[in-house]
N, C-alpha and C. Protein backbone atom coordinates (compact mmCIF):
# COMPACT_ATOMS: atom_id res chain seq x y z
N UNK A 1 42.46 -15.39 -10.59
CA UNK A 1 41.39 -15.32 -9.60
C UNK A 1 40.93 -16.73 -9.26
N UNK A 2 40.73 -16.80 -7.94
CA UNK A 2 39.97 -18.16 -7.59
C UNK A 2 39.22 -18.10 -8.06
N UNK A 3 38.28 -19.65 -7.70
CA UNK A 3 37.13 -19.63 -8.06
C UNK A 3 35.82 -18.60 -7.10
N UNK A 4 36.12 -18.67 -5.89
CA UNK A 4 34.94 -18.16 -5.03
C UNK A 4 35.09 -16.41 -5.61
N UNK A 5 36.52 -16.34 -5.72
CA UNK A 5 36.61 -14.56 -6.03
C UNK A 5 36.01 -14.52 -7.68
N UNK A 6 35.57 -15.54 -8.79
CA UNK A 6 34.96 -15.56 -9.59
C UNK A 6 33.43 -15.16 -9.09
N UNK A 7 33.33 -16.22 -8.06
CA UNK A 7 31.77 -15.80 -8.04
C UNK A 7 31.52 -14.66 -7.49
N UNK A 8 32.24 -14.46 -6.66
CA UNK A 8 31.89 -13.22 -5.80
C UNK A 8 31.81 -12.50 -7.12
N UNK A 9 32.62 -12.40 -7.88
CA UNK A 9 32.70 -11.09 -8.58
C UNK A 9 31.21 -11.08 -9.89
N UNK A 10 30.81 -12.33 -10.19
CA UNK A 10 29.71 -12.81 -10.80
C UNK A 10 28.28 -11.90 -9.84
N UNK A 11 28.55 -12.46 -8.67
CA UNK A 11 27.37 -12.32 -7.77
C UNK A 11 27.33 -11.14 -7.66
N UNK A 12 27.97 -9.96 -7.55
CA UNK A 12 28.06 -8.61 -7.65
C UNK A 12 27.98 -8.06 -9.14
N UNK A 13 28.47 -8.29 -10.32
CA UNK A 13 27.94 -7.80 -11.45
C UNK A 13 26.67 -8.02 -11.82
N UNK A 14 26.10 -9.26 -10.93
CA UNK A 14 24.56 -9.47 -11.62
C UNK A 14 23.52 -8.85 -10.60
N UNK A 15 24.16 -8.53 -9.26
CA UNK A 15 23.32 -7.57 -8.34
C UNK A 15 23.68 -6.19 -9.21
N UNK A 16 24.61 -5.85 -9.34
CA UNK A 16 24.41 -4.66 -10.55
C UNK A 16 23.48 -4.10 -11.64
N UNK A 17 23.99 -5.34 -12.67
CA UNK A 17 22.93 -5.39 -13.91
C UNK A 17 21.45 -5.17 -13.17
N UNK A 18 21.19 -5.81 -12.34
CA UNK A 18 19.38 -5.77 -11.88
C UNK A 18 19.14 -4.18 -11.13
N UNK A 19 20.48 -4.12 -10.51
CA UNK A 19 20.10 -2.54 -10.19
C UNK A 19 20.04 -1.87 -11.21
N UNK A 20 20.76 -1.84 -11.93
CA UNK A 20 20.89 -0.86 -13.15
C UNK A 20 19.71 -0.89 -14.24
N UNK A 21 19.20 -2.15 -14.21
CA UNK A 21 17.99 -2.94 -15.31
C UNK A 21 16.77 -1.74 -14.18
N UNK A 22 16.53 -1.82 -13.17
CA UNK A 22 15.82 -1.05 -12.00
C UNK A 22 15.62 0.07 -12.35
N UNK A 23 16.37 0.91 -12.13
CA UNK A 23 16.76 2.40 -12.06
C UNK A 23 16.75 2.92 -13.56
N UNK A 24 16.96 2.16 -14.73
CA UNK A 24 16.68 2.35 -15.86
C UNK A 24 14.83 2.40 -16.17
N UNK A 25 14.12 1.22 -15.94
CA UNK A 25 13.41 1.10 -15.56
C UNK A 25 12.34 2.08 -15.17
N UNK A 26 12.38 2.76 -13.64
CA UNK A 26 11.80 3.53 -12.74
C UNK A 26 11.91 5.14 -13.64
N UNK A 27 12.97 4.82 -14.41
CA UNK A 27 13.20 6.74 -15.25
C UNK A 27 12.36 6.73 -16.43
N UNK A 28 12.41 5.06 -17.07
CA UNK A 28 11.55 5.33 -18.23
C UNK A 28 9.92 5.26 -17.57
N UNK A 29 9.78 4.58 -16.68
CA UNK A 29 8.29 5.05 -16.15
C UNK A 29 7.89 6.56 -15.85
N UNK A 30 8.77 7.20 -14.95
CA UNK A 30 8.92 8.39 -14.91
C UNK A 30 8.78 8.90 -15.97
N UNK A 31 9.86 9.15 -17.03
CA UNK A 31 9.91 9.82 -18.34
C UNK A 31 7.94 9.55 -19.21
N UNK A 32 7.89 8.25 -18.85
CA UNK A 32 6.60 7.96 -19.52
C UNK A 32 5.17 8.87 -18.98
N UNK A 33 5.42 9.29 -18.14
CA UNK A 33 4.86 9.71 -16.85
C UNK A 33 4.43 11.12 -17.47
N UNK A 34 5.87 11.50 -17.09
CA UNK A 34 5.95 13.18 -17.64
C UNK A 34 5.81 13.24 -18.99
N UNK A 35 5.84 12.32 -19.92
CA UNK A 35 5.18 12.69 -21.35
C UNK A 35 3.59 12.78 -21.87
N UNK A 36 2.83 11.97 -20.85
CA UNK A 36 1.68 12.05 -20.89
C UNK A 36 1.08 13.17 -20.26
N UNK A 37 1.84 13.53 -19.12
CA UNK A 37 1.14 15.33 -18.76
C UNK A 37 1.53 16.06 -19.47
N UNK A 38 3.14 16.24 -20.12
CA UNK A 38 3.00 17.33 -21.00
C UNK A 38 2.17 16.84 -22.42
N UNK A 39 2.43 15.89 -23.23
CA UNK A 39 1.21 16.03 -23.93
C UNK A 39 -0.26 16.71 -23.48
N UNK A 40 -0.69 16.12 -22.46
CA UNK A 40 -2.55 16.88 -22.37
C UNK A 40 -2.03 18.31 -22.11
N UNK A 41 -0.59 18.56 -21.56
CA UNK A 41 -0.66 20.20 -21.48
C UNK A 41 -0.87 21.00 -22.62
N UNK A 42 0.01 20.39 -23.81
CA UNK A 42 -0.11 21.23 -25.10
C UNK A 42 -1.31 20.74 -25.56
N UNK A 43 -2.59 20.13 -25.53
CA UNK A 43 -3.70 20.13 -25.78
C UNK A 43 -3.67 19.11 -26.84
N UNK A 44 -2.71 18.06 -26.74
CA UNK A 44 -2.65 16.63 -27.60
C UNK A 44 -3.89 15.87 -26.97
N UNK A 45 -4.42 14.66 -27.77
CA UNK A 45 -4.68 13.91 -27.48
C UNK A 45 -4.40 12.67 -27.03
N UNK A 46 -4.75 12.11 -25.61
CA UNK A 46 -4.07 10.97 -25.30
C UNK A 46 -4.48 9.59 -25.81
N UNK A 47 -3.85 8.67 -25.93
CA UNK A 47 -4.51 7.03 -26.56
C UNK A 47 -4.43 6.60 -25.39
N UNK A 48 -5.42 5.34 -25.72
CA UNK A 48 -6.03 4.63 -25.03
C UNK A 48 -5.08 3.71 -24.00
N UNK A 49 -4.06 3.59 -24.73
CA UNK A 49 -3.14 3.01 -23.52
C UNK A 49 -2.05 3.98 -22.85
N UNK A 50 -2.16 5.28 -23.20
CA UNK A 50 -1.65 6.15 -22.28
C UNK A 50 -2.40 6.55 -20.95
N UNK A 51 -3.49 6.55 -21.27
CA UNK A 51 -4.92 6.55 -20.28
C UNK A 51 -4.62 5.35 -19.41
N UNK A 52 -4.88 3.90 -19.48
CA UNK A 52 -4.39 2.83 -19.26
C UNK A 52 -3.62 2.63 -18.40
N UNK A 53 -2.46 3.85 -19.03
CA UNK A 53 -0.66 3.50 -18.40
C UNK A 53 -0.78 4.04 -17.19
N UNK A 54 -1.55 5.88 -17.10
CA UNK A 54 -1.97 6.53 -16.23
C UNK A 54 -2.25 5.85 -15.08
N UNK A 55 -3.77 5.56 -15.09
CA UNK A 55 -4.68 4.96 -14.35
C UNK A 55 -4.11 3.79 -13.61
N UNK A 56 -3.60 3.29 -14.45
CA UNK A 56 -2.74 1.38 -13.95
C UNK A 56 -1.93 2.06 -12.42
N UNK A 57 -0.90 2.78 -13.15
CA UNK A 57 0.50 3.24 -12.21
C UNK A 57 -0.16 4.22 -11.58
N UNK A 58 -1.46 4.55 -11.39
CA UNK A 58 -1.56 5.76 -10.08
C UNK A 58 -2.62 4.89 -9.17
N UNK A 59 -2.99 4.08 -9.56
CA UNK A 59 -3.75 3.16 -8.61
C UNK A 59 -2.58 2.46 -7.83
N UNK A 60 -1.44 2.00 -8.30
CA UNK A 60 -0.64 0.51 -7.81
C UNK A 60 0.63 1.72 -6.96
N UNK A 61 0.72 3.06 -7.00
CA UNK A 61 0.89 3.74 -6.74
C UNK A 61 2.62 4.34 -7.51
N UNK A 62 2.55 4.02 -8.35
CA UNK A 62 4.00 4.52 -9.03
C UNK A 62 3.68 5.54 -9.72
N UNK A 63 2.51 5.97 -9.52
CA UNK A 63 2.69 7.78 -10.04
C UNK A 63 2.22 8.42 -8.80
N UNK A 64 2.50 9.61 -8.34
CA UNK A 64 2.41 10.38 -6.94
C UNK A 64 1.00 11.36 -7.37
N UNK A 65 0.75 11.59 -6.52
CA UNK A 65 -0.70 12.44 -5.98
C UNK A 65 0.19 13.53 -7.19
N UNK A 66 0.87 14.60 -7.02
CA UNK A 66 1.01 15.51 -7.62
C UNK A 66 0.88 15.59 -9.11
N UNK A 67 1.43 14.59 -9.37
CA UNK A 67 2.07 14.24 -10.88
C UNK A 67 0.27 13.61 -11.50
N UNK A 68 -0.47 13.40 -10.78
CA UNK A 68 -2.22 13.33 -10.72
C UNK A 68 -2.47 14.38 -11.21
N UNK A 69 -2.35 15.55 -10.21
CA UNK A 69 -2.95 16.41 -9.69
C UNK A 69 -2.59 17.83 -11.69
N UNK A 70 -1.10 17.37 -11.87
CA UNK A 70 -0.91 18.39 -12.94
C UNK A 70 -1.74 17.64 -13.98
N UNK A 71 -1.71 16.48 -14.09
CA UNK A 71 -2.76 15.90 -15.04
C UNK A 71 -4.10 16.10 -14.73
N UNK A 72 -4.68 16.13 -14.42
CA UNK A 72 -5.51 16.52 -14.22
C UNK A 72 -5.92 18.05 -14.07
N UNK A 73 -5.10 18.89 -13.98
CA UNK A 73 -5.11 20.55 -14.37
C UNK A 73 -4.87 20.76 -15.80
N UNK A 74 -4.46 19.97 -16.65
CA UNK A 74 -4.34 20.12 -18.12
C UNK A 74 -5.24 19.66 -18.75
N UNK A 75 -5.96 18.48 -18.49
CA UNK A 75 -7.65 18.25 -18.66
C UNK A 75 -7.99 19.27 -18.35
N UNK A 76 -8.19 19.96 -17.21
CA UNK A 76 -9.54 20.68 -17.06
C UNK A 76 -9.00 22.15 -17.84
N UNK A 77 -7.94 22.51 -17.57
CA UNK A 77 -7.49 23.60 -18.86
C UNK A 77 -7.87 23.32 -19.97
N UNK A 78 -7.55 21.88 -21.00
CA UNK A 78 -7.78 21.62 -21.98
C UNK A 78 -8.96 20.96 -22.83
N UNK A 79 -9.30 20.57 -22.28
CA UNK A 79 -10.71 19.14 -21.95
C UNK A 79 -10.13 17.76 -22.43
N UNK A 80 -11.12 17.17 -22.81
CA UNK A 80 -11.11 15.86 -23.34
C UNK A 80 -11.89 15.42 -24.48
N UNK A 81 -11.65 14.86 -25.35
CA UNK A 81 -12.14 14.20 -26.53
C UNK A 81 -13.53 13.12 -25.69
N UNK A 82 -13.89 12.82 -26.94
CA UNK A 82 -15.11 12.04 -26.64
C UNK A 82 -14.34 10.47 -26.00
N UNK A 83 -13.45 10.27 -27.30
CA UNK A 83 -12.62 9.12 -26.78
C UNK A 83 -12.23 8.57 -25.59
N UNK A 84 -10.98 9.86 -25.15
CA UNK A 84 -10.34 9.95 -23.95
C UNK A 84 -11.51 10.17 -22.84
N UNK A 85 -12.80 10.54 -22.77
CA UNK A 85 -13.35 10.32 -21.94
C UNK A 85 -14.04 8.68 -21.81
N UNK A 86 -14.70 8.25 -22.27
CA UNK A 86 -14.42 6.96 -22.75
C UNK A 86 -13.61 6.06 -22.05
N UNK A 87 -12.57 5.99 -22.61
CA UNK A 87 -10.79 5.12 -22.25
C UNK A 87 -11.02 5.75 -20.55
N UNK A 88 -11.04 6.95 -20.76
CA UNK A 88 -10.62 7.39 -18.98
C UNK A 88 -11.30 6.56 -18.03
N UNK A 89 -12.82 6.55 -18.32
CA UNK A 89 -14.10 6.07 -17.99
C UNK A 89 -13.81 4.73 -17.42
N UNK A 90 -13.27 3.66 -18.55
CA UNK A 90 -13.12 2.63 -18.34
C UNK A 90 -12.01 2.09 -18.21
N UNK A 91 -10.49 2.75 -17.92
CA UNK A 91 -9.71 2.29 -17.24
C UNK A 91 -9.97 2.44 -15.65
N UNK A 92 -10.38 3.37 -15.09
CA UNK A 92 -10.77 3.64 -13.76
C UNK A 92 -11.89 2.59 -13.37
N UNK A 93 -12.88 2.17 -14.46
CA UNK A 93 -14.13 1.19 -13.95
C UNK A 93 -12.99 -0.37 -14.07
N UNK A 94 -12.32 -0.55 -14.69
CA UNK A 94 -11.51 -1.70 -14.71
C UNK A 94 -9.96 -1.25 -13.67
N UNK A 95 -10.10 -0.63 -13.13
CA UNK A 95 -9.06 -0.41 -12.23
C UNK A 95 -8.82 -1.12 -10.98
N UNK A 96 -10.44 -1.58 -11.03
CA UNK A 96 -11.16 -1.95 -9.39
C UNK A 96 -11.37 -3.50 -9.61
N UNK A 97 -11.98 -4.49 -8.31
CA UNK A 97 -12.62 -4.92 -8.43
C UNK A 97 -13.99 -4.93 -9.10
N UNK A 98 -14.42 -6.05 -10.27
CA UNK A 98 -15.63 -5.99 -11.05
C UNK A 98 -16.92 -7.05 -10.16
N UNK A 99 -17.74 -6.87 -10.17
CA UNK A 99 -18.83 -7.61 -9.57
C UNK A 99 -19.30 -7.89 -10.08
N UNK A 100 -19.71 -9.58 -10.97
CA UNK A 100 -20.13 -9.37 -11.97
C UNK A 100 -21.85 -9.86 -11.10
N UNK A 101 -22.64 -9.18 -11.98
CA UNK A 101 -24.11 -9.21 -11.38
C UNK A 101 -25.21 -10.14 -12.93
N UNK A 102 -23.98 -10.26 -13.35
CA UNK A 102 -25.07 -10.69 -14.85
C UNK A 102 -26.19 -11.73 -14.25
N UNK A 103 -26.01 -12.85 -13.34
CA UNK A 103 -26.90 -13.61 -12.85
C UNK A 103 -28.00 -13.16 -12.16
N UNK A 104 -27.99 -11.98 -12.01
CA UNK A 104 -29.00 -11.39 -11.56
C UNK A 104 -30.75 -10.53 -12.35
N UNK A 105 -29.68 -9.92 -13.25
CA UNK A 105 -30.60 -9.15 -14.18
C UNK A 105 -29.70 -8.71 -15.36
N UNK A 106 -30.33 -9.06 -16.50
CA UNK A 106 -29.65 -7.78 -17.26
C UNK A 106 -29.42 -6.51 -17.29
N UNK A 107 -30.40 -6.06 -16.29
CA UNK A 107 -29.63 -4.51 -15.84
C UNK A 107 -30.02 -4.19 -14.30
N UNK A 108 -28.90 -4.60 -14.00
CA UNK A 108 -28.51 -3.99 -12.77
C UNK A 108 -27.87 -2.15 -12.30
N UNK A 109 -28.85 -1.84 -11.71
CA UNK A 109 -28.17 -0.21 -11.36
C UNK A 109 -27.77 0.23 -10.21
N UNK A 110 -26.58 1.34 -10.52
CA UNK A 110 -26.40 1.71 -8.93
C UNK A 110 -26.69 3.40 -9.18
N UNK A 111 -26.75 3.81 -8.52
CA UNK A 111 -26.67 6.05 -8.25
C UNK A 111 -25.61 6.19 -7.31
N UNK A 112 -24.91 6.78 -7.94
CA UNK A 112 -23.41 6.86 -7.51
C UNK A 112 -23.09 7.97 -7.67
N UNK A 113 -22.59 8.68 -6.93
CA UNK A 113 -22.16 10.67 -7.19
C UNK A 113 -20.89 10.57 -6.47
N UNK A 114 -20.57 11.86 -6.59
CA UNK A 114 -19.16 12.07 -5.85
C UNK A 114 -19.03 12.47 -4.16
N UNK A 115 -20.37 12.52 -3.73
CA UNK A 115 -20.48 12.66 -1.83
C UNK A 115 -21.36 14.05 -2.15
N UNK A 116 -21.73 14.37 -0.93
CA UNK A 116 -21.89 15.72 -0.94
C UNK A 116 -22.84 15.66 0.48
N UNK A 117 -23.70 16.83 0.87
CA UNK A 117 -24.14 17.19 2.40
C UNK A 117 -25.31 16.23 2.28
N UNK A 118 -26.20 15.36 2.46
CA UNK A 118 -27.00 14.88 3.25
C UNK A 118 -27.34 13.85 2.68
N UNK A 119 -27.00 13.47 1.40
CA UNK A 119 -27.36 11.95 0.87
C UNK A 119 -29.20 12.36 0.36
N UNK A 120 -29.22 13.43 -0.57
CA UNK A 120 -30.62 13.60 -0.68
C UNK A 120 -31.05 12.62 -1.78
N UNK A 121 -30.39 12.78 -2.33
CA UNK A 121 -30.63 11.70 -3.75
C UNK A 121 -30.98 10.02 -3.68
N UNK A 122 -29.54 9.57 -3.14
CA UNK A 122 -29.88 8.42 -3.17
C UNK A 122 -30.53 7.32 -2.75
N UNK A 123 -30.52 7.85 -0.93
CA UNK A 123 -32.21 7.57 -0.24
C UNK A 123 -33.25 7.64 -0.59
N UNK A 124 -33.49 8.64 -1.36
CA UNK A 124 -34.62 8.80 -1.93
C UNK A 124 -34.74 7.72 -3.53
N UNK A 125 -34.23 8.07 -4.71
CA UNK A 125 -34.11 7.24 -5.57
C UNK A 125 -34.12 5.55 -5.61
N UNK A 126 -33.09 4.96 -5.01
CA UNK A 126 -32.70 3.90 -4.94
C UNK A 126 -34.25 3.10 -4.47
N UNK A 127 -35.01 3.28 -3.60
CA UNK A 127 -36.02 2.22 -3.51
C UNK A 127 -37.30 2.56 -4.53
N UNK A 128 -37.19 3.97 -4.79
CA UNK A 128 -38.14 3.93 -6.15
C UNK A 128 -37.63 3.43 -7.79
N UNK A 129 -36.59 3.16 -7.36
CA UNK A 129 -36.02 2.26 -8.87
C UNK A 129 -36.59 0.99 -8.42
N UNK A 130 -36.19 0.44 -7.46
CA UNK A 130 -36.51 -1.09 -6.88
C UNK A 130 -38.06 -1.09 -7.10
N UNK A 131 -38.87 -0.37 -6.91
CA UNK A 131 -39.95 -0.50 -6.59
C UNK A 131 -40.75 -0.49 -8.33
N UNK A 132 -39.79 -0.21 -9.19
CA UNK A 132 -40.38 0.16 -10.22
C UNK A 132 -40.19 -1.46 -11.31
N UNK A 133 -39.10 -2.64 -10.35
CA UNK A 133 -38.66 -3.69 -10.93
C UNK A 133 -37.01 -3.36 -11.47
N UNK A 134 -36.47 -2.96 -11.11
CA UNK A 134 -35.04 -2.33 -11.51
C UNK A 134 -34.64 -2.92 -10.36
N UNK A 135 -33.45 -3.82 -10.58
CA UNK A 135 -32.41 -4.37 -8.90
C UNK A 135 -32.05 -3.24 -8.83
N UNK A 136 -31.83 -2.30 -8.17
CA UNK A 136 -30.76 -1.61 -7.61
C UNK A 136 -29.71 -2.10 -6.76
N UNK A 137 -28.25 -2.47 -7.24
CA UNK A 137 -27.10 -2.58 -6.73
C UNK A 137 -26.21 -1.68 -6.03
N UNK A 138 -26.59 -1.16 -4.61
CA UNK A 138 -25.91 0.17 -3.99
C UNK A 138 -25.12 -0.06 -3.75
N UNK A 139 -23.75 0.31 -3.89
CA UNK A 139 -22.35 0.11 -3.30
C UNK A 139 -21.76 1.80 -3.07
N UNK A 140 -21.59 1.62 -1.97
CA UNK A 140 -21.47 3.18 -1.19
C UNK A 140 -20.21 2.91 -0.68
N UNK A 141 -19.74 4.48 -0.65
CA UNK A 141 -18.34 4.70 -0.55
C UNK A 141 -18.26 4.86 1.39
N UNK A 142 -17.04 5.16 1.88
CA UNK A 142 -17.00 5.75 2.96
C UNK A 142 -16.04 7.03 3.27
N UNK A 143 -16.43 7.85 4.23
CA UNK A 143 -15.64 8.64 4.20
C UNK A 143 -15.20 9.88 3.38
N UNK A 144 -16.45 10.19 2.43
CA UNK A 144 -16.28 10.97 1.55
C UNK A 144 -16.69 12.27 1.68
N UNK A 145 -16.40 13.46 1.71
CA UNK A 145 -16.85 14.67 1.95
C UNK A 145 -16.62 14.38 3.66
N UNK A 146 -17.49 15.50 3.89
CA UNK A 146 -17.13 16.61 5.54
C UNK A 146 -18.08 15.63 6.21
N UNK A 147 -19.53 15.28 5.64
CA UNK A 147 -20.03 14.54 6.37
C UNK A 147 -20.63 12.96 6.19
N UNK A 148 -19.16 12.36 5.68
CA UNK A 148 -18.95 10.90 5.48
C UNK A 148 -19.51 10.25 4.32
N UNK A 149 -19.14 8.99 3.60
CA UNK A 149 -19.87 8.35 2.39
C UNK A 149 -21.58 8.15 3.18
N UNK A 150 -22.28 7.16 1.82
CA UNK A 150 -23.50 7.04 2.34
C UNK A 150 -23.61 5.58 3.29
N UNK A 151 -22.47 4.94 3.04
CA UNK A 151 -22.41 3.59 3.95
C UNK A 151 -21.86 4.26 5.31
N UNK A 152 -21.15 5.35 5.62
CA UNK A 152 -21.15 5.64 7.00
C UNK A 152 -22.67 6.18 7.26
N UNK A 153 -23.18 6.94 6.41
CA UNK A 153 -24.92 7.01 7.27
C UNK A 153 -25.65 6.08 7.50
N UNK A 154 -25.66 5.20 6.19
CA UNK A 154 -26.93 3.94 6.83
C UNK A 154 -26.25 3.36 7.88
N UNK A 155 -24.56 2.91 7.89
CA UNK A 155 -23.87 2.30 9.18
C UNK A 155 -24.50 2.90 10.75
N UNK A 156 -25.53 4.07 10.54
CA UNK A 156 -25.91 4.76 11.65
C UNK A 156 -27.36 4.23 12.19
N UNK A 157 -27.72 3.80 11.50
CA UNK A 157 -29.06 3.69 12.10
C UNK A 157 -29.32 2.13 12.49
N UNK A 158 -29.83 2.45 13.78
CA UNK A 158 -29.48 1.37 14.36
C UNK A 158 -30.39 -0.10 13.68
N UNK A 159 -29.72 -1.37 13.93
CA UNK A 159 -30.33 -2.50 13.19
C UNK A 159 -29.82 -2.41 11.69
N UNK A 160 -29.37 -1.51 10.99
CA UNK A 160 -28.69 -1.51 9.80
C UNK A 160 -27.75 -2.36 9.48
N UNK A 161 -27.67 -3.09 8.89
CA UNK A 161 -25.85 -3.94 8.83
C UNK A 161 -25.92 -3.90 6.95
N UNK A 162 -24.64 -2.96 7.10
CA UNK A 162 -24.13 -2.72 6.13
C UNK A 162 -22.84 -3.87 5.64
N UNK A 163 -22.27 -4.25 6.99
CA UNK A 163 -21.37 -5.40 6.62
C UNK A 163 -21.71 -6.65 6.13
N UNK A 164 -22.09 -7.10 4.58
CA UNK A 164 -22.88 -8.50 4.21
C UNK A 164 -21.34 -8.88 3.47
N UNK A 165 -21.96 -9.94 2.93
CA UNK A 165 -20.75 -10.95 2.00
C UNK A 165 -21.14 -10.91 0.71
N UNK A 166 -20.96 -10.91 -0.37
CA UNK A 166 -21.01 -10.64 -1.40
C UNK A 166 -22.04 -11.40 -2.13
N UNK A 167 -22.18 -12.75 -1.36
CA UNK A 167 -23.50 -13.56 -1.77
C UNK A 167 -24.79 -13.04 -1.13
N UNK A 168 -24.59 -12.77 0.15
CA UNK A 168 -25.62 -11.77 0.39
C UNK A 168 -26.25 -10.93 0.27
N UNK A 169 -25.35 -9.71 -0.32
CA UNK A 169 -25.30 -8.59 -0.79
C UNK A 169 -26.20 -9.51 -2.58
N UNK A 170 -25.93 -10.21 -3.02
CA UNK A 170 -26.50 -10.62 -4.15
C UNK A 170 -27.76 -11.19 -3.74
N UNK A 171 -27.91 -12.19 -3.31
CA UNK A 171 -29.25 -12.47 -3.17
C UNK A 171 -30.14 -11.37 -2.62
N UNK A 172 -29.63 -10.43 -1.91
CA UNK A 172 -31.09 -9.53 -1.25
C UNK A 172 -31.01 -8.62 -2.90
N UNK A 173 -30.46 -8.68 -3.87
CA UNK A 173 -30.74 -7.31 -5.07
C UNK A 173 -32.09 -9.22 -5.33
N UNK A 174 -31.56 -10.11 -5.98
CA UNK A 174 -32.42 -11.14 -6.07
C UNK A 174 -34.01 -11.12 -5.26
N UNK A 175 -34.07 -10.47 -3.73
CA UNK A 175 -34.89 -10.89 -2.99
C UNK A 175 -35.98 -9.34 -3.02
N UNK A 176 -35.62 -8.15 -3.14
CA UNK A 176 -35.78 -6.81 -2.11
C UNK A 176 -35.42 -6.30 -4.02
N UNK A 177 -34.71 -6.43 -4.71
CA UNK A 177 -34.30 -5.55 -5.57
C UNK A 177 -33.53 -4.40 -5.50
């Protein structure tokens, strides 16, 4: 063999190996995948970095809505340990961007729910925490439920600006609480 038909043949076994390193890869994620739902199915307990593994790969999106969706039907069939709620808790709060507010107060709060019809709660709450010396830190979702997060309602009223910068958004918990 020449030399170029060396490489060629180099340059193609090592596009190989990486496919193959790939696809090996993508099955043991998979496989890893499907061992953590059937565990919570038979009513095992999960560790903390199976929770972790979960949460990581369904945010960055290498686990699918469905493969969610059965996990999460074997929780609610099965429940959860004190632990695994816990770990769950705080892989999802570390999943995200963190804000850190420590310069502000040692306790900073937000009221945070899962959406629902008219935003009764947190309109109401949020300036009687403030008012009591508590920053309240609101960070509102959008788009949630039938009739939108609570940042699409205040986005409604006119003179509202919900769009600030993050220093802004800090100094008014600093200024207003």
């Amino acid at each position: 063999l020449s030399k170029s038909n060396n490489q060629n043949f180099f340059d193609w076994f090592h596009a190989w190996l990486l496919y193959a390193f790939y696809r090996a890869n993508i099955a043991k994620k998979k496989h890893l995948c499907l061992n953590i739902i059937e565990k919570k199915k038979v009513d095992k307990t999960l560790s903390k970095e199976e929770i972790e593994y979960f949460v990581q790969n369904y945010t960055n999106g290498n686990i699918t809505d469905y493969q969610a969706a059965a996990l999460i039907m074997a929780i609610c069939i099965n429940g959860m340990t004190q632990d695994e709620i816990l770990d769950l808790t705080m892989a999802m709060a570390n999943s995200g961007d963190i804000l850190d507010l420590s310069e502000i107060s040692e306790n900073v709060v937000d009221k945070h729910s899962t959406g629902g019809i008219g935003d009764k709660i947190t309109l109401i709450i949020s300036p009687i925490i403030a008012a009591l010396g508590i920053p309240v830190a609101k960070m509102s979702g959008r788009g949630l439920g039938i009739t939108g997060g609570t940042a699409d309602k205040l986005e409604s009223i006119p003179g509202y600006n919900i769009n600030i910068s993050i220093d802004e958004f800090k100094q008014n918990i600093k200024d207003i609480g």
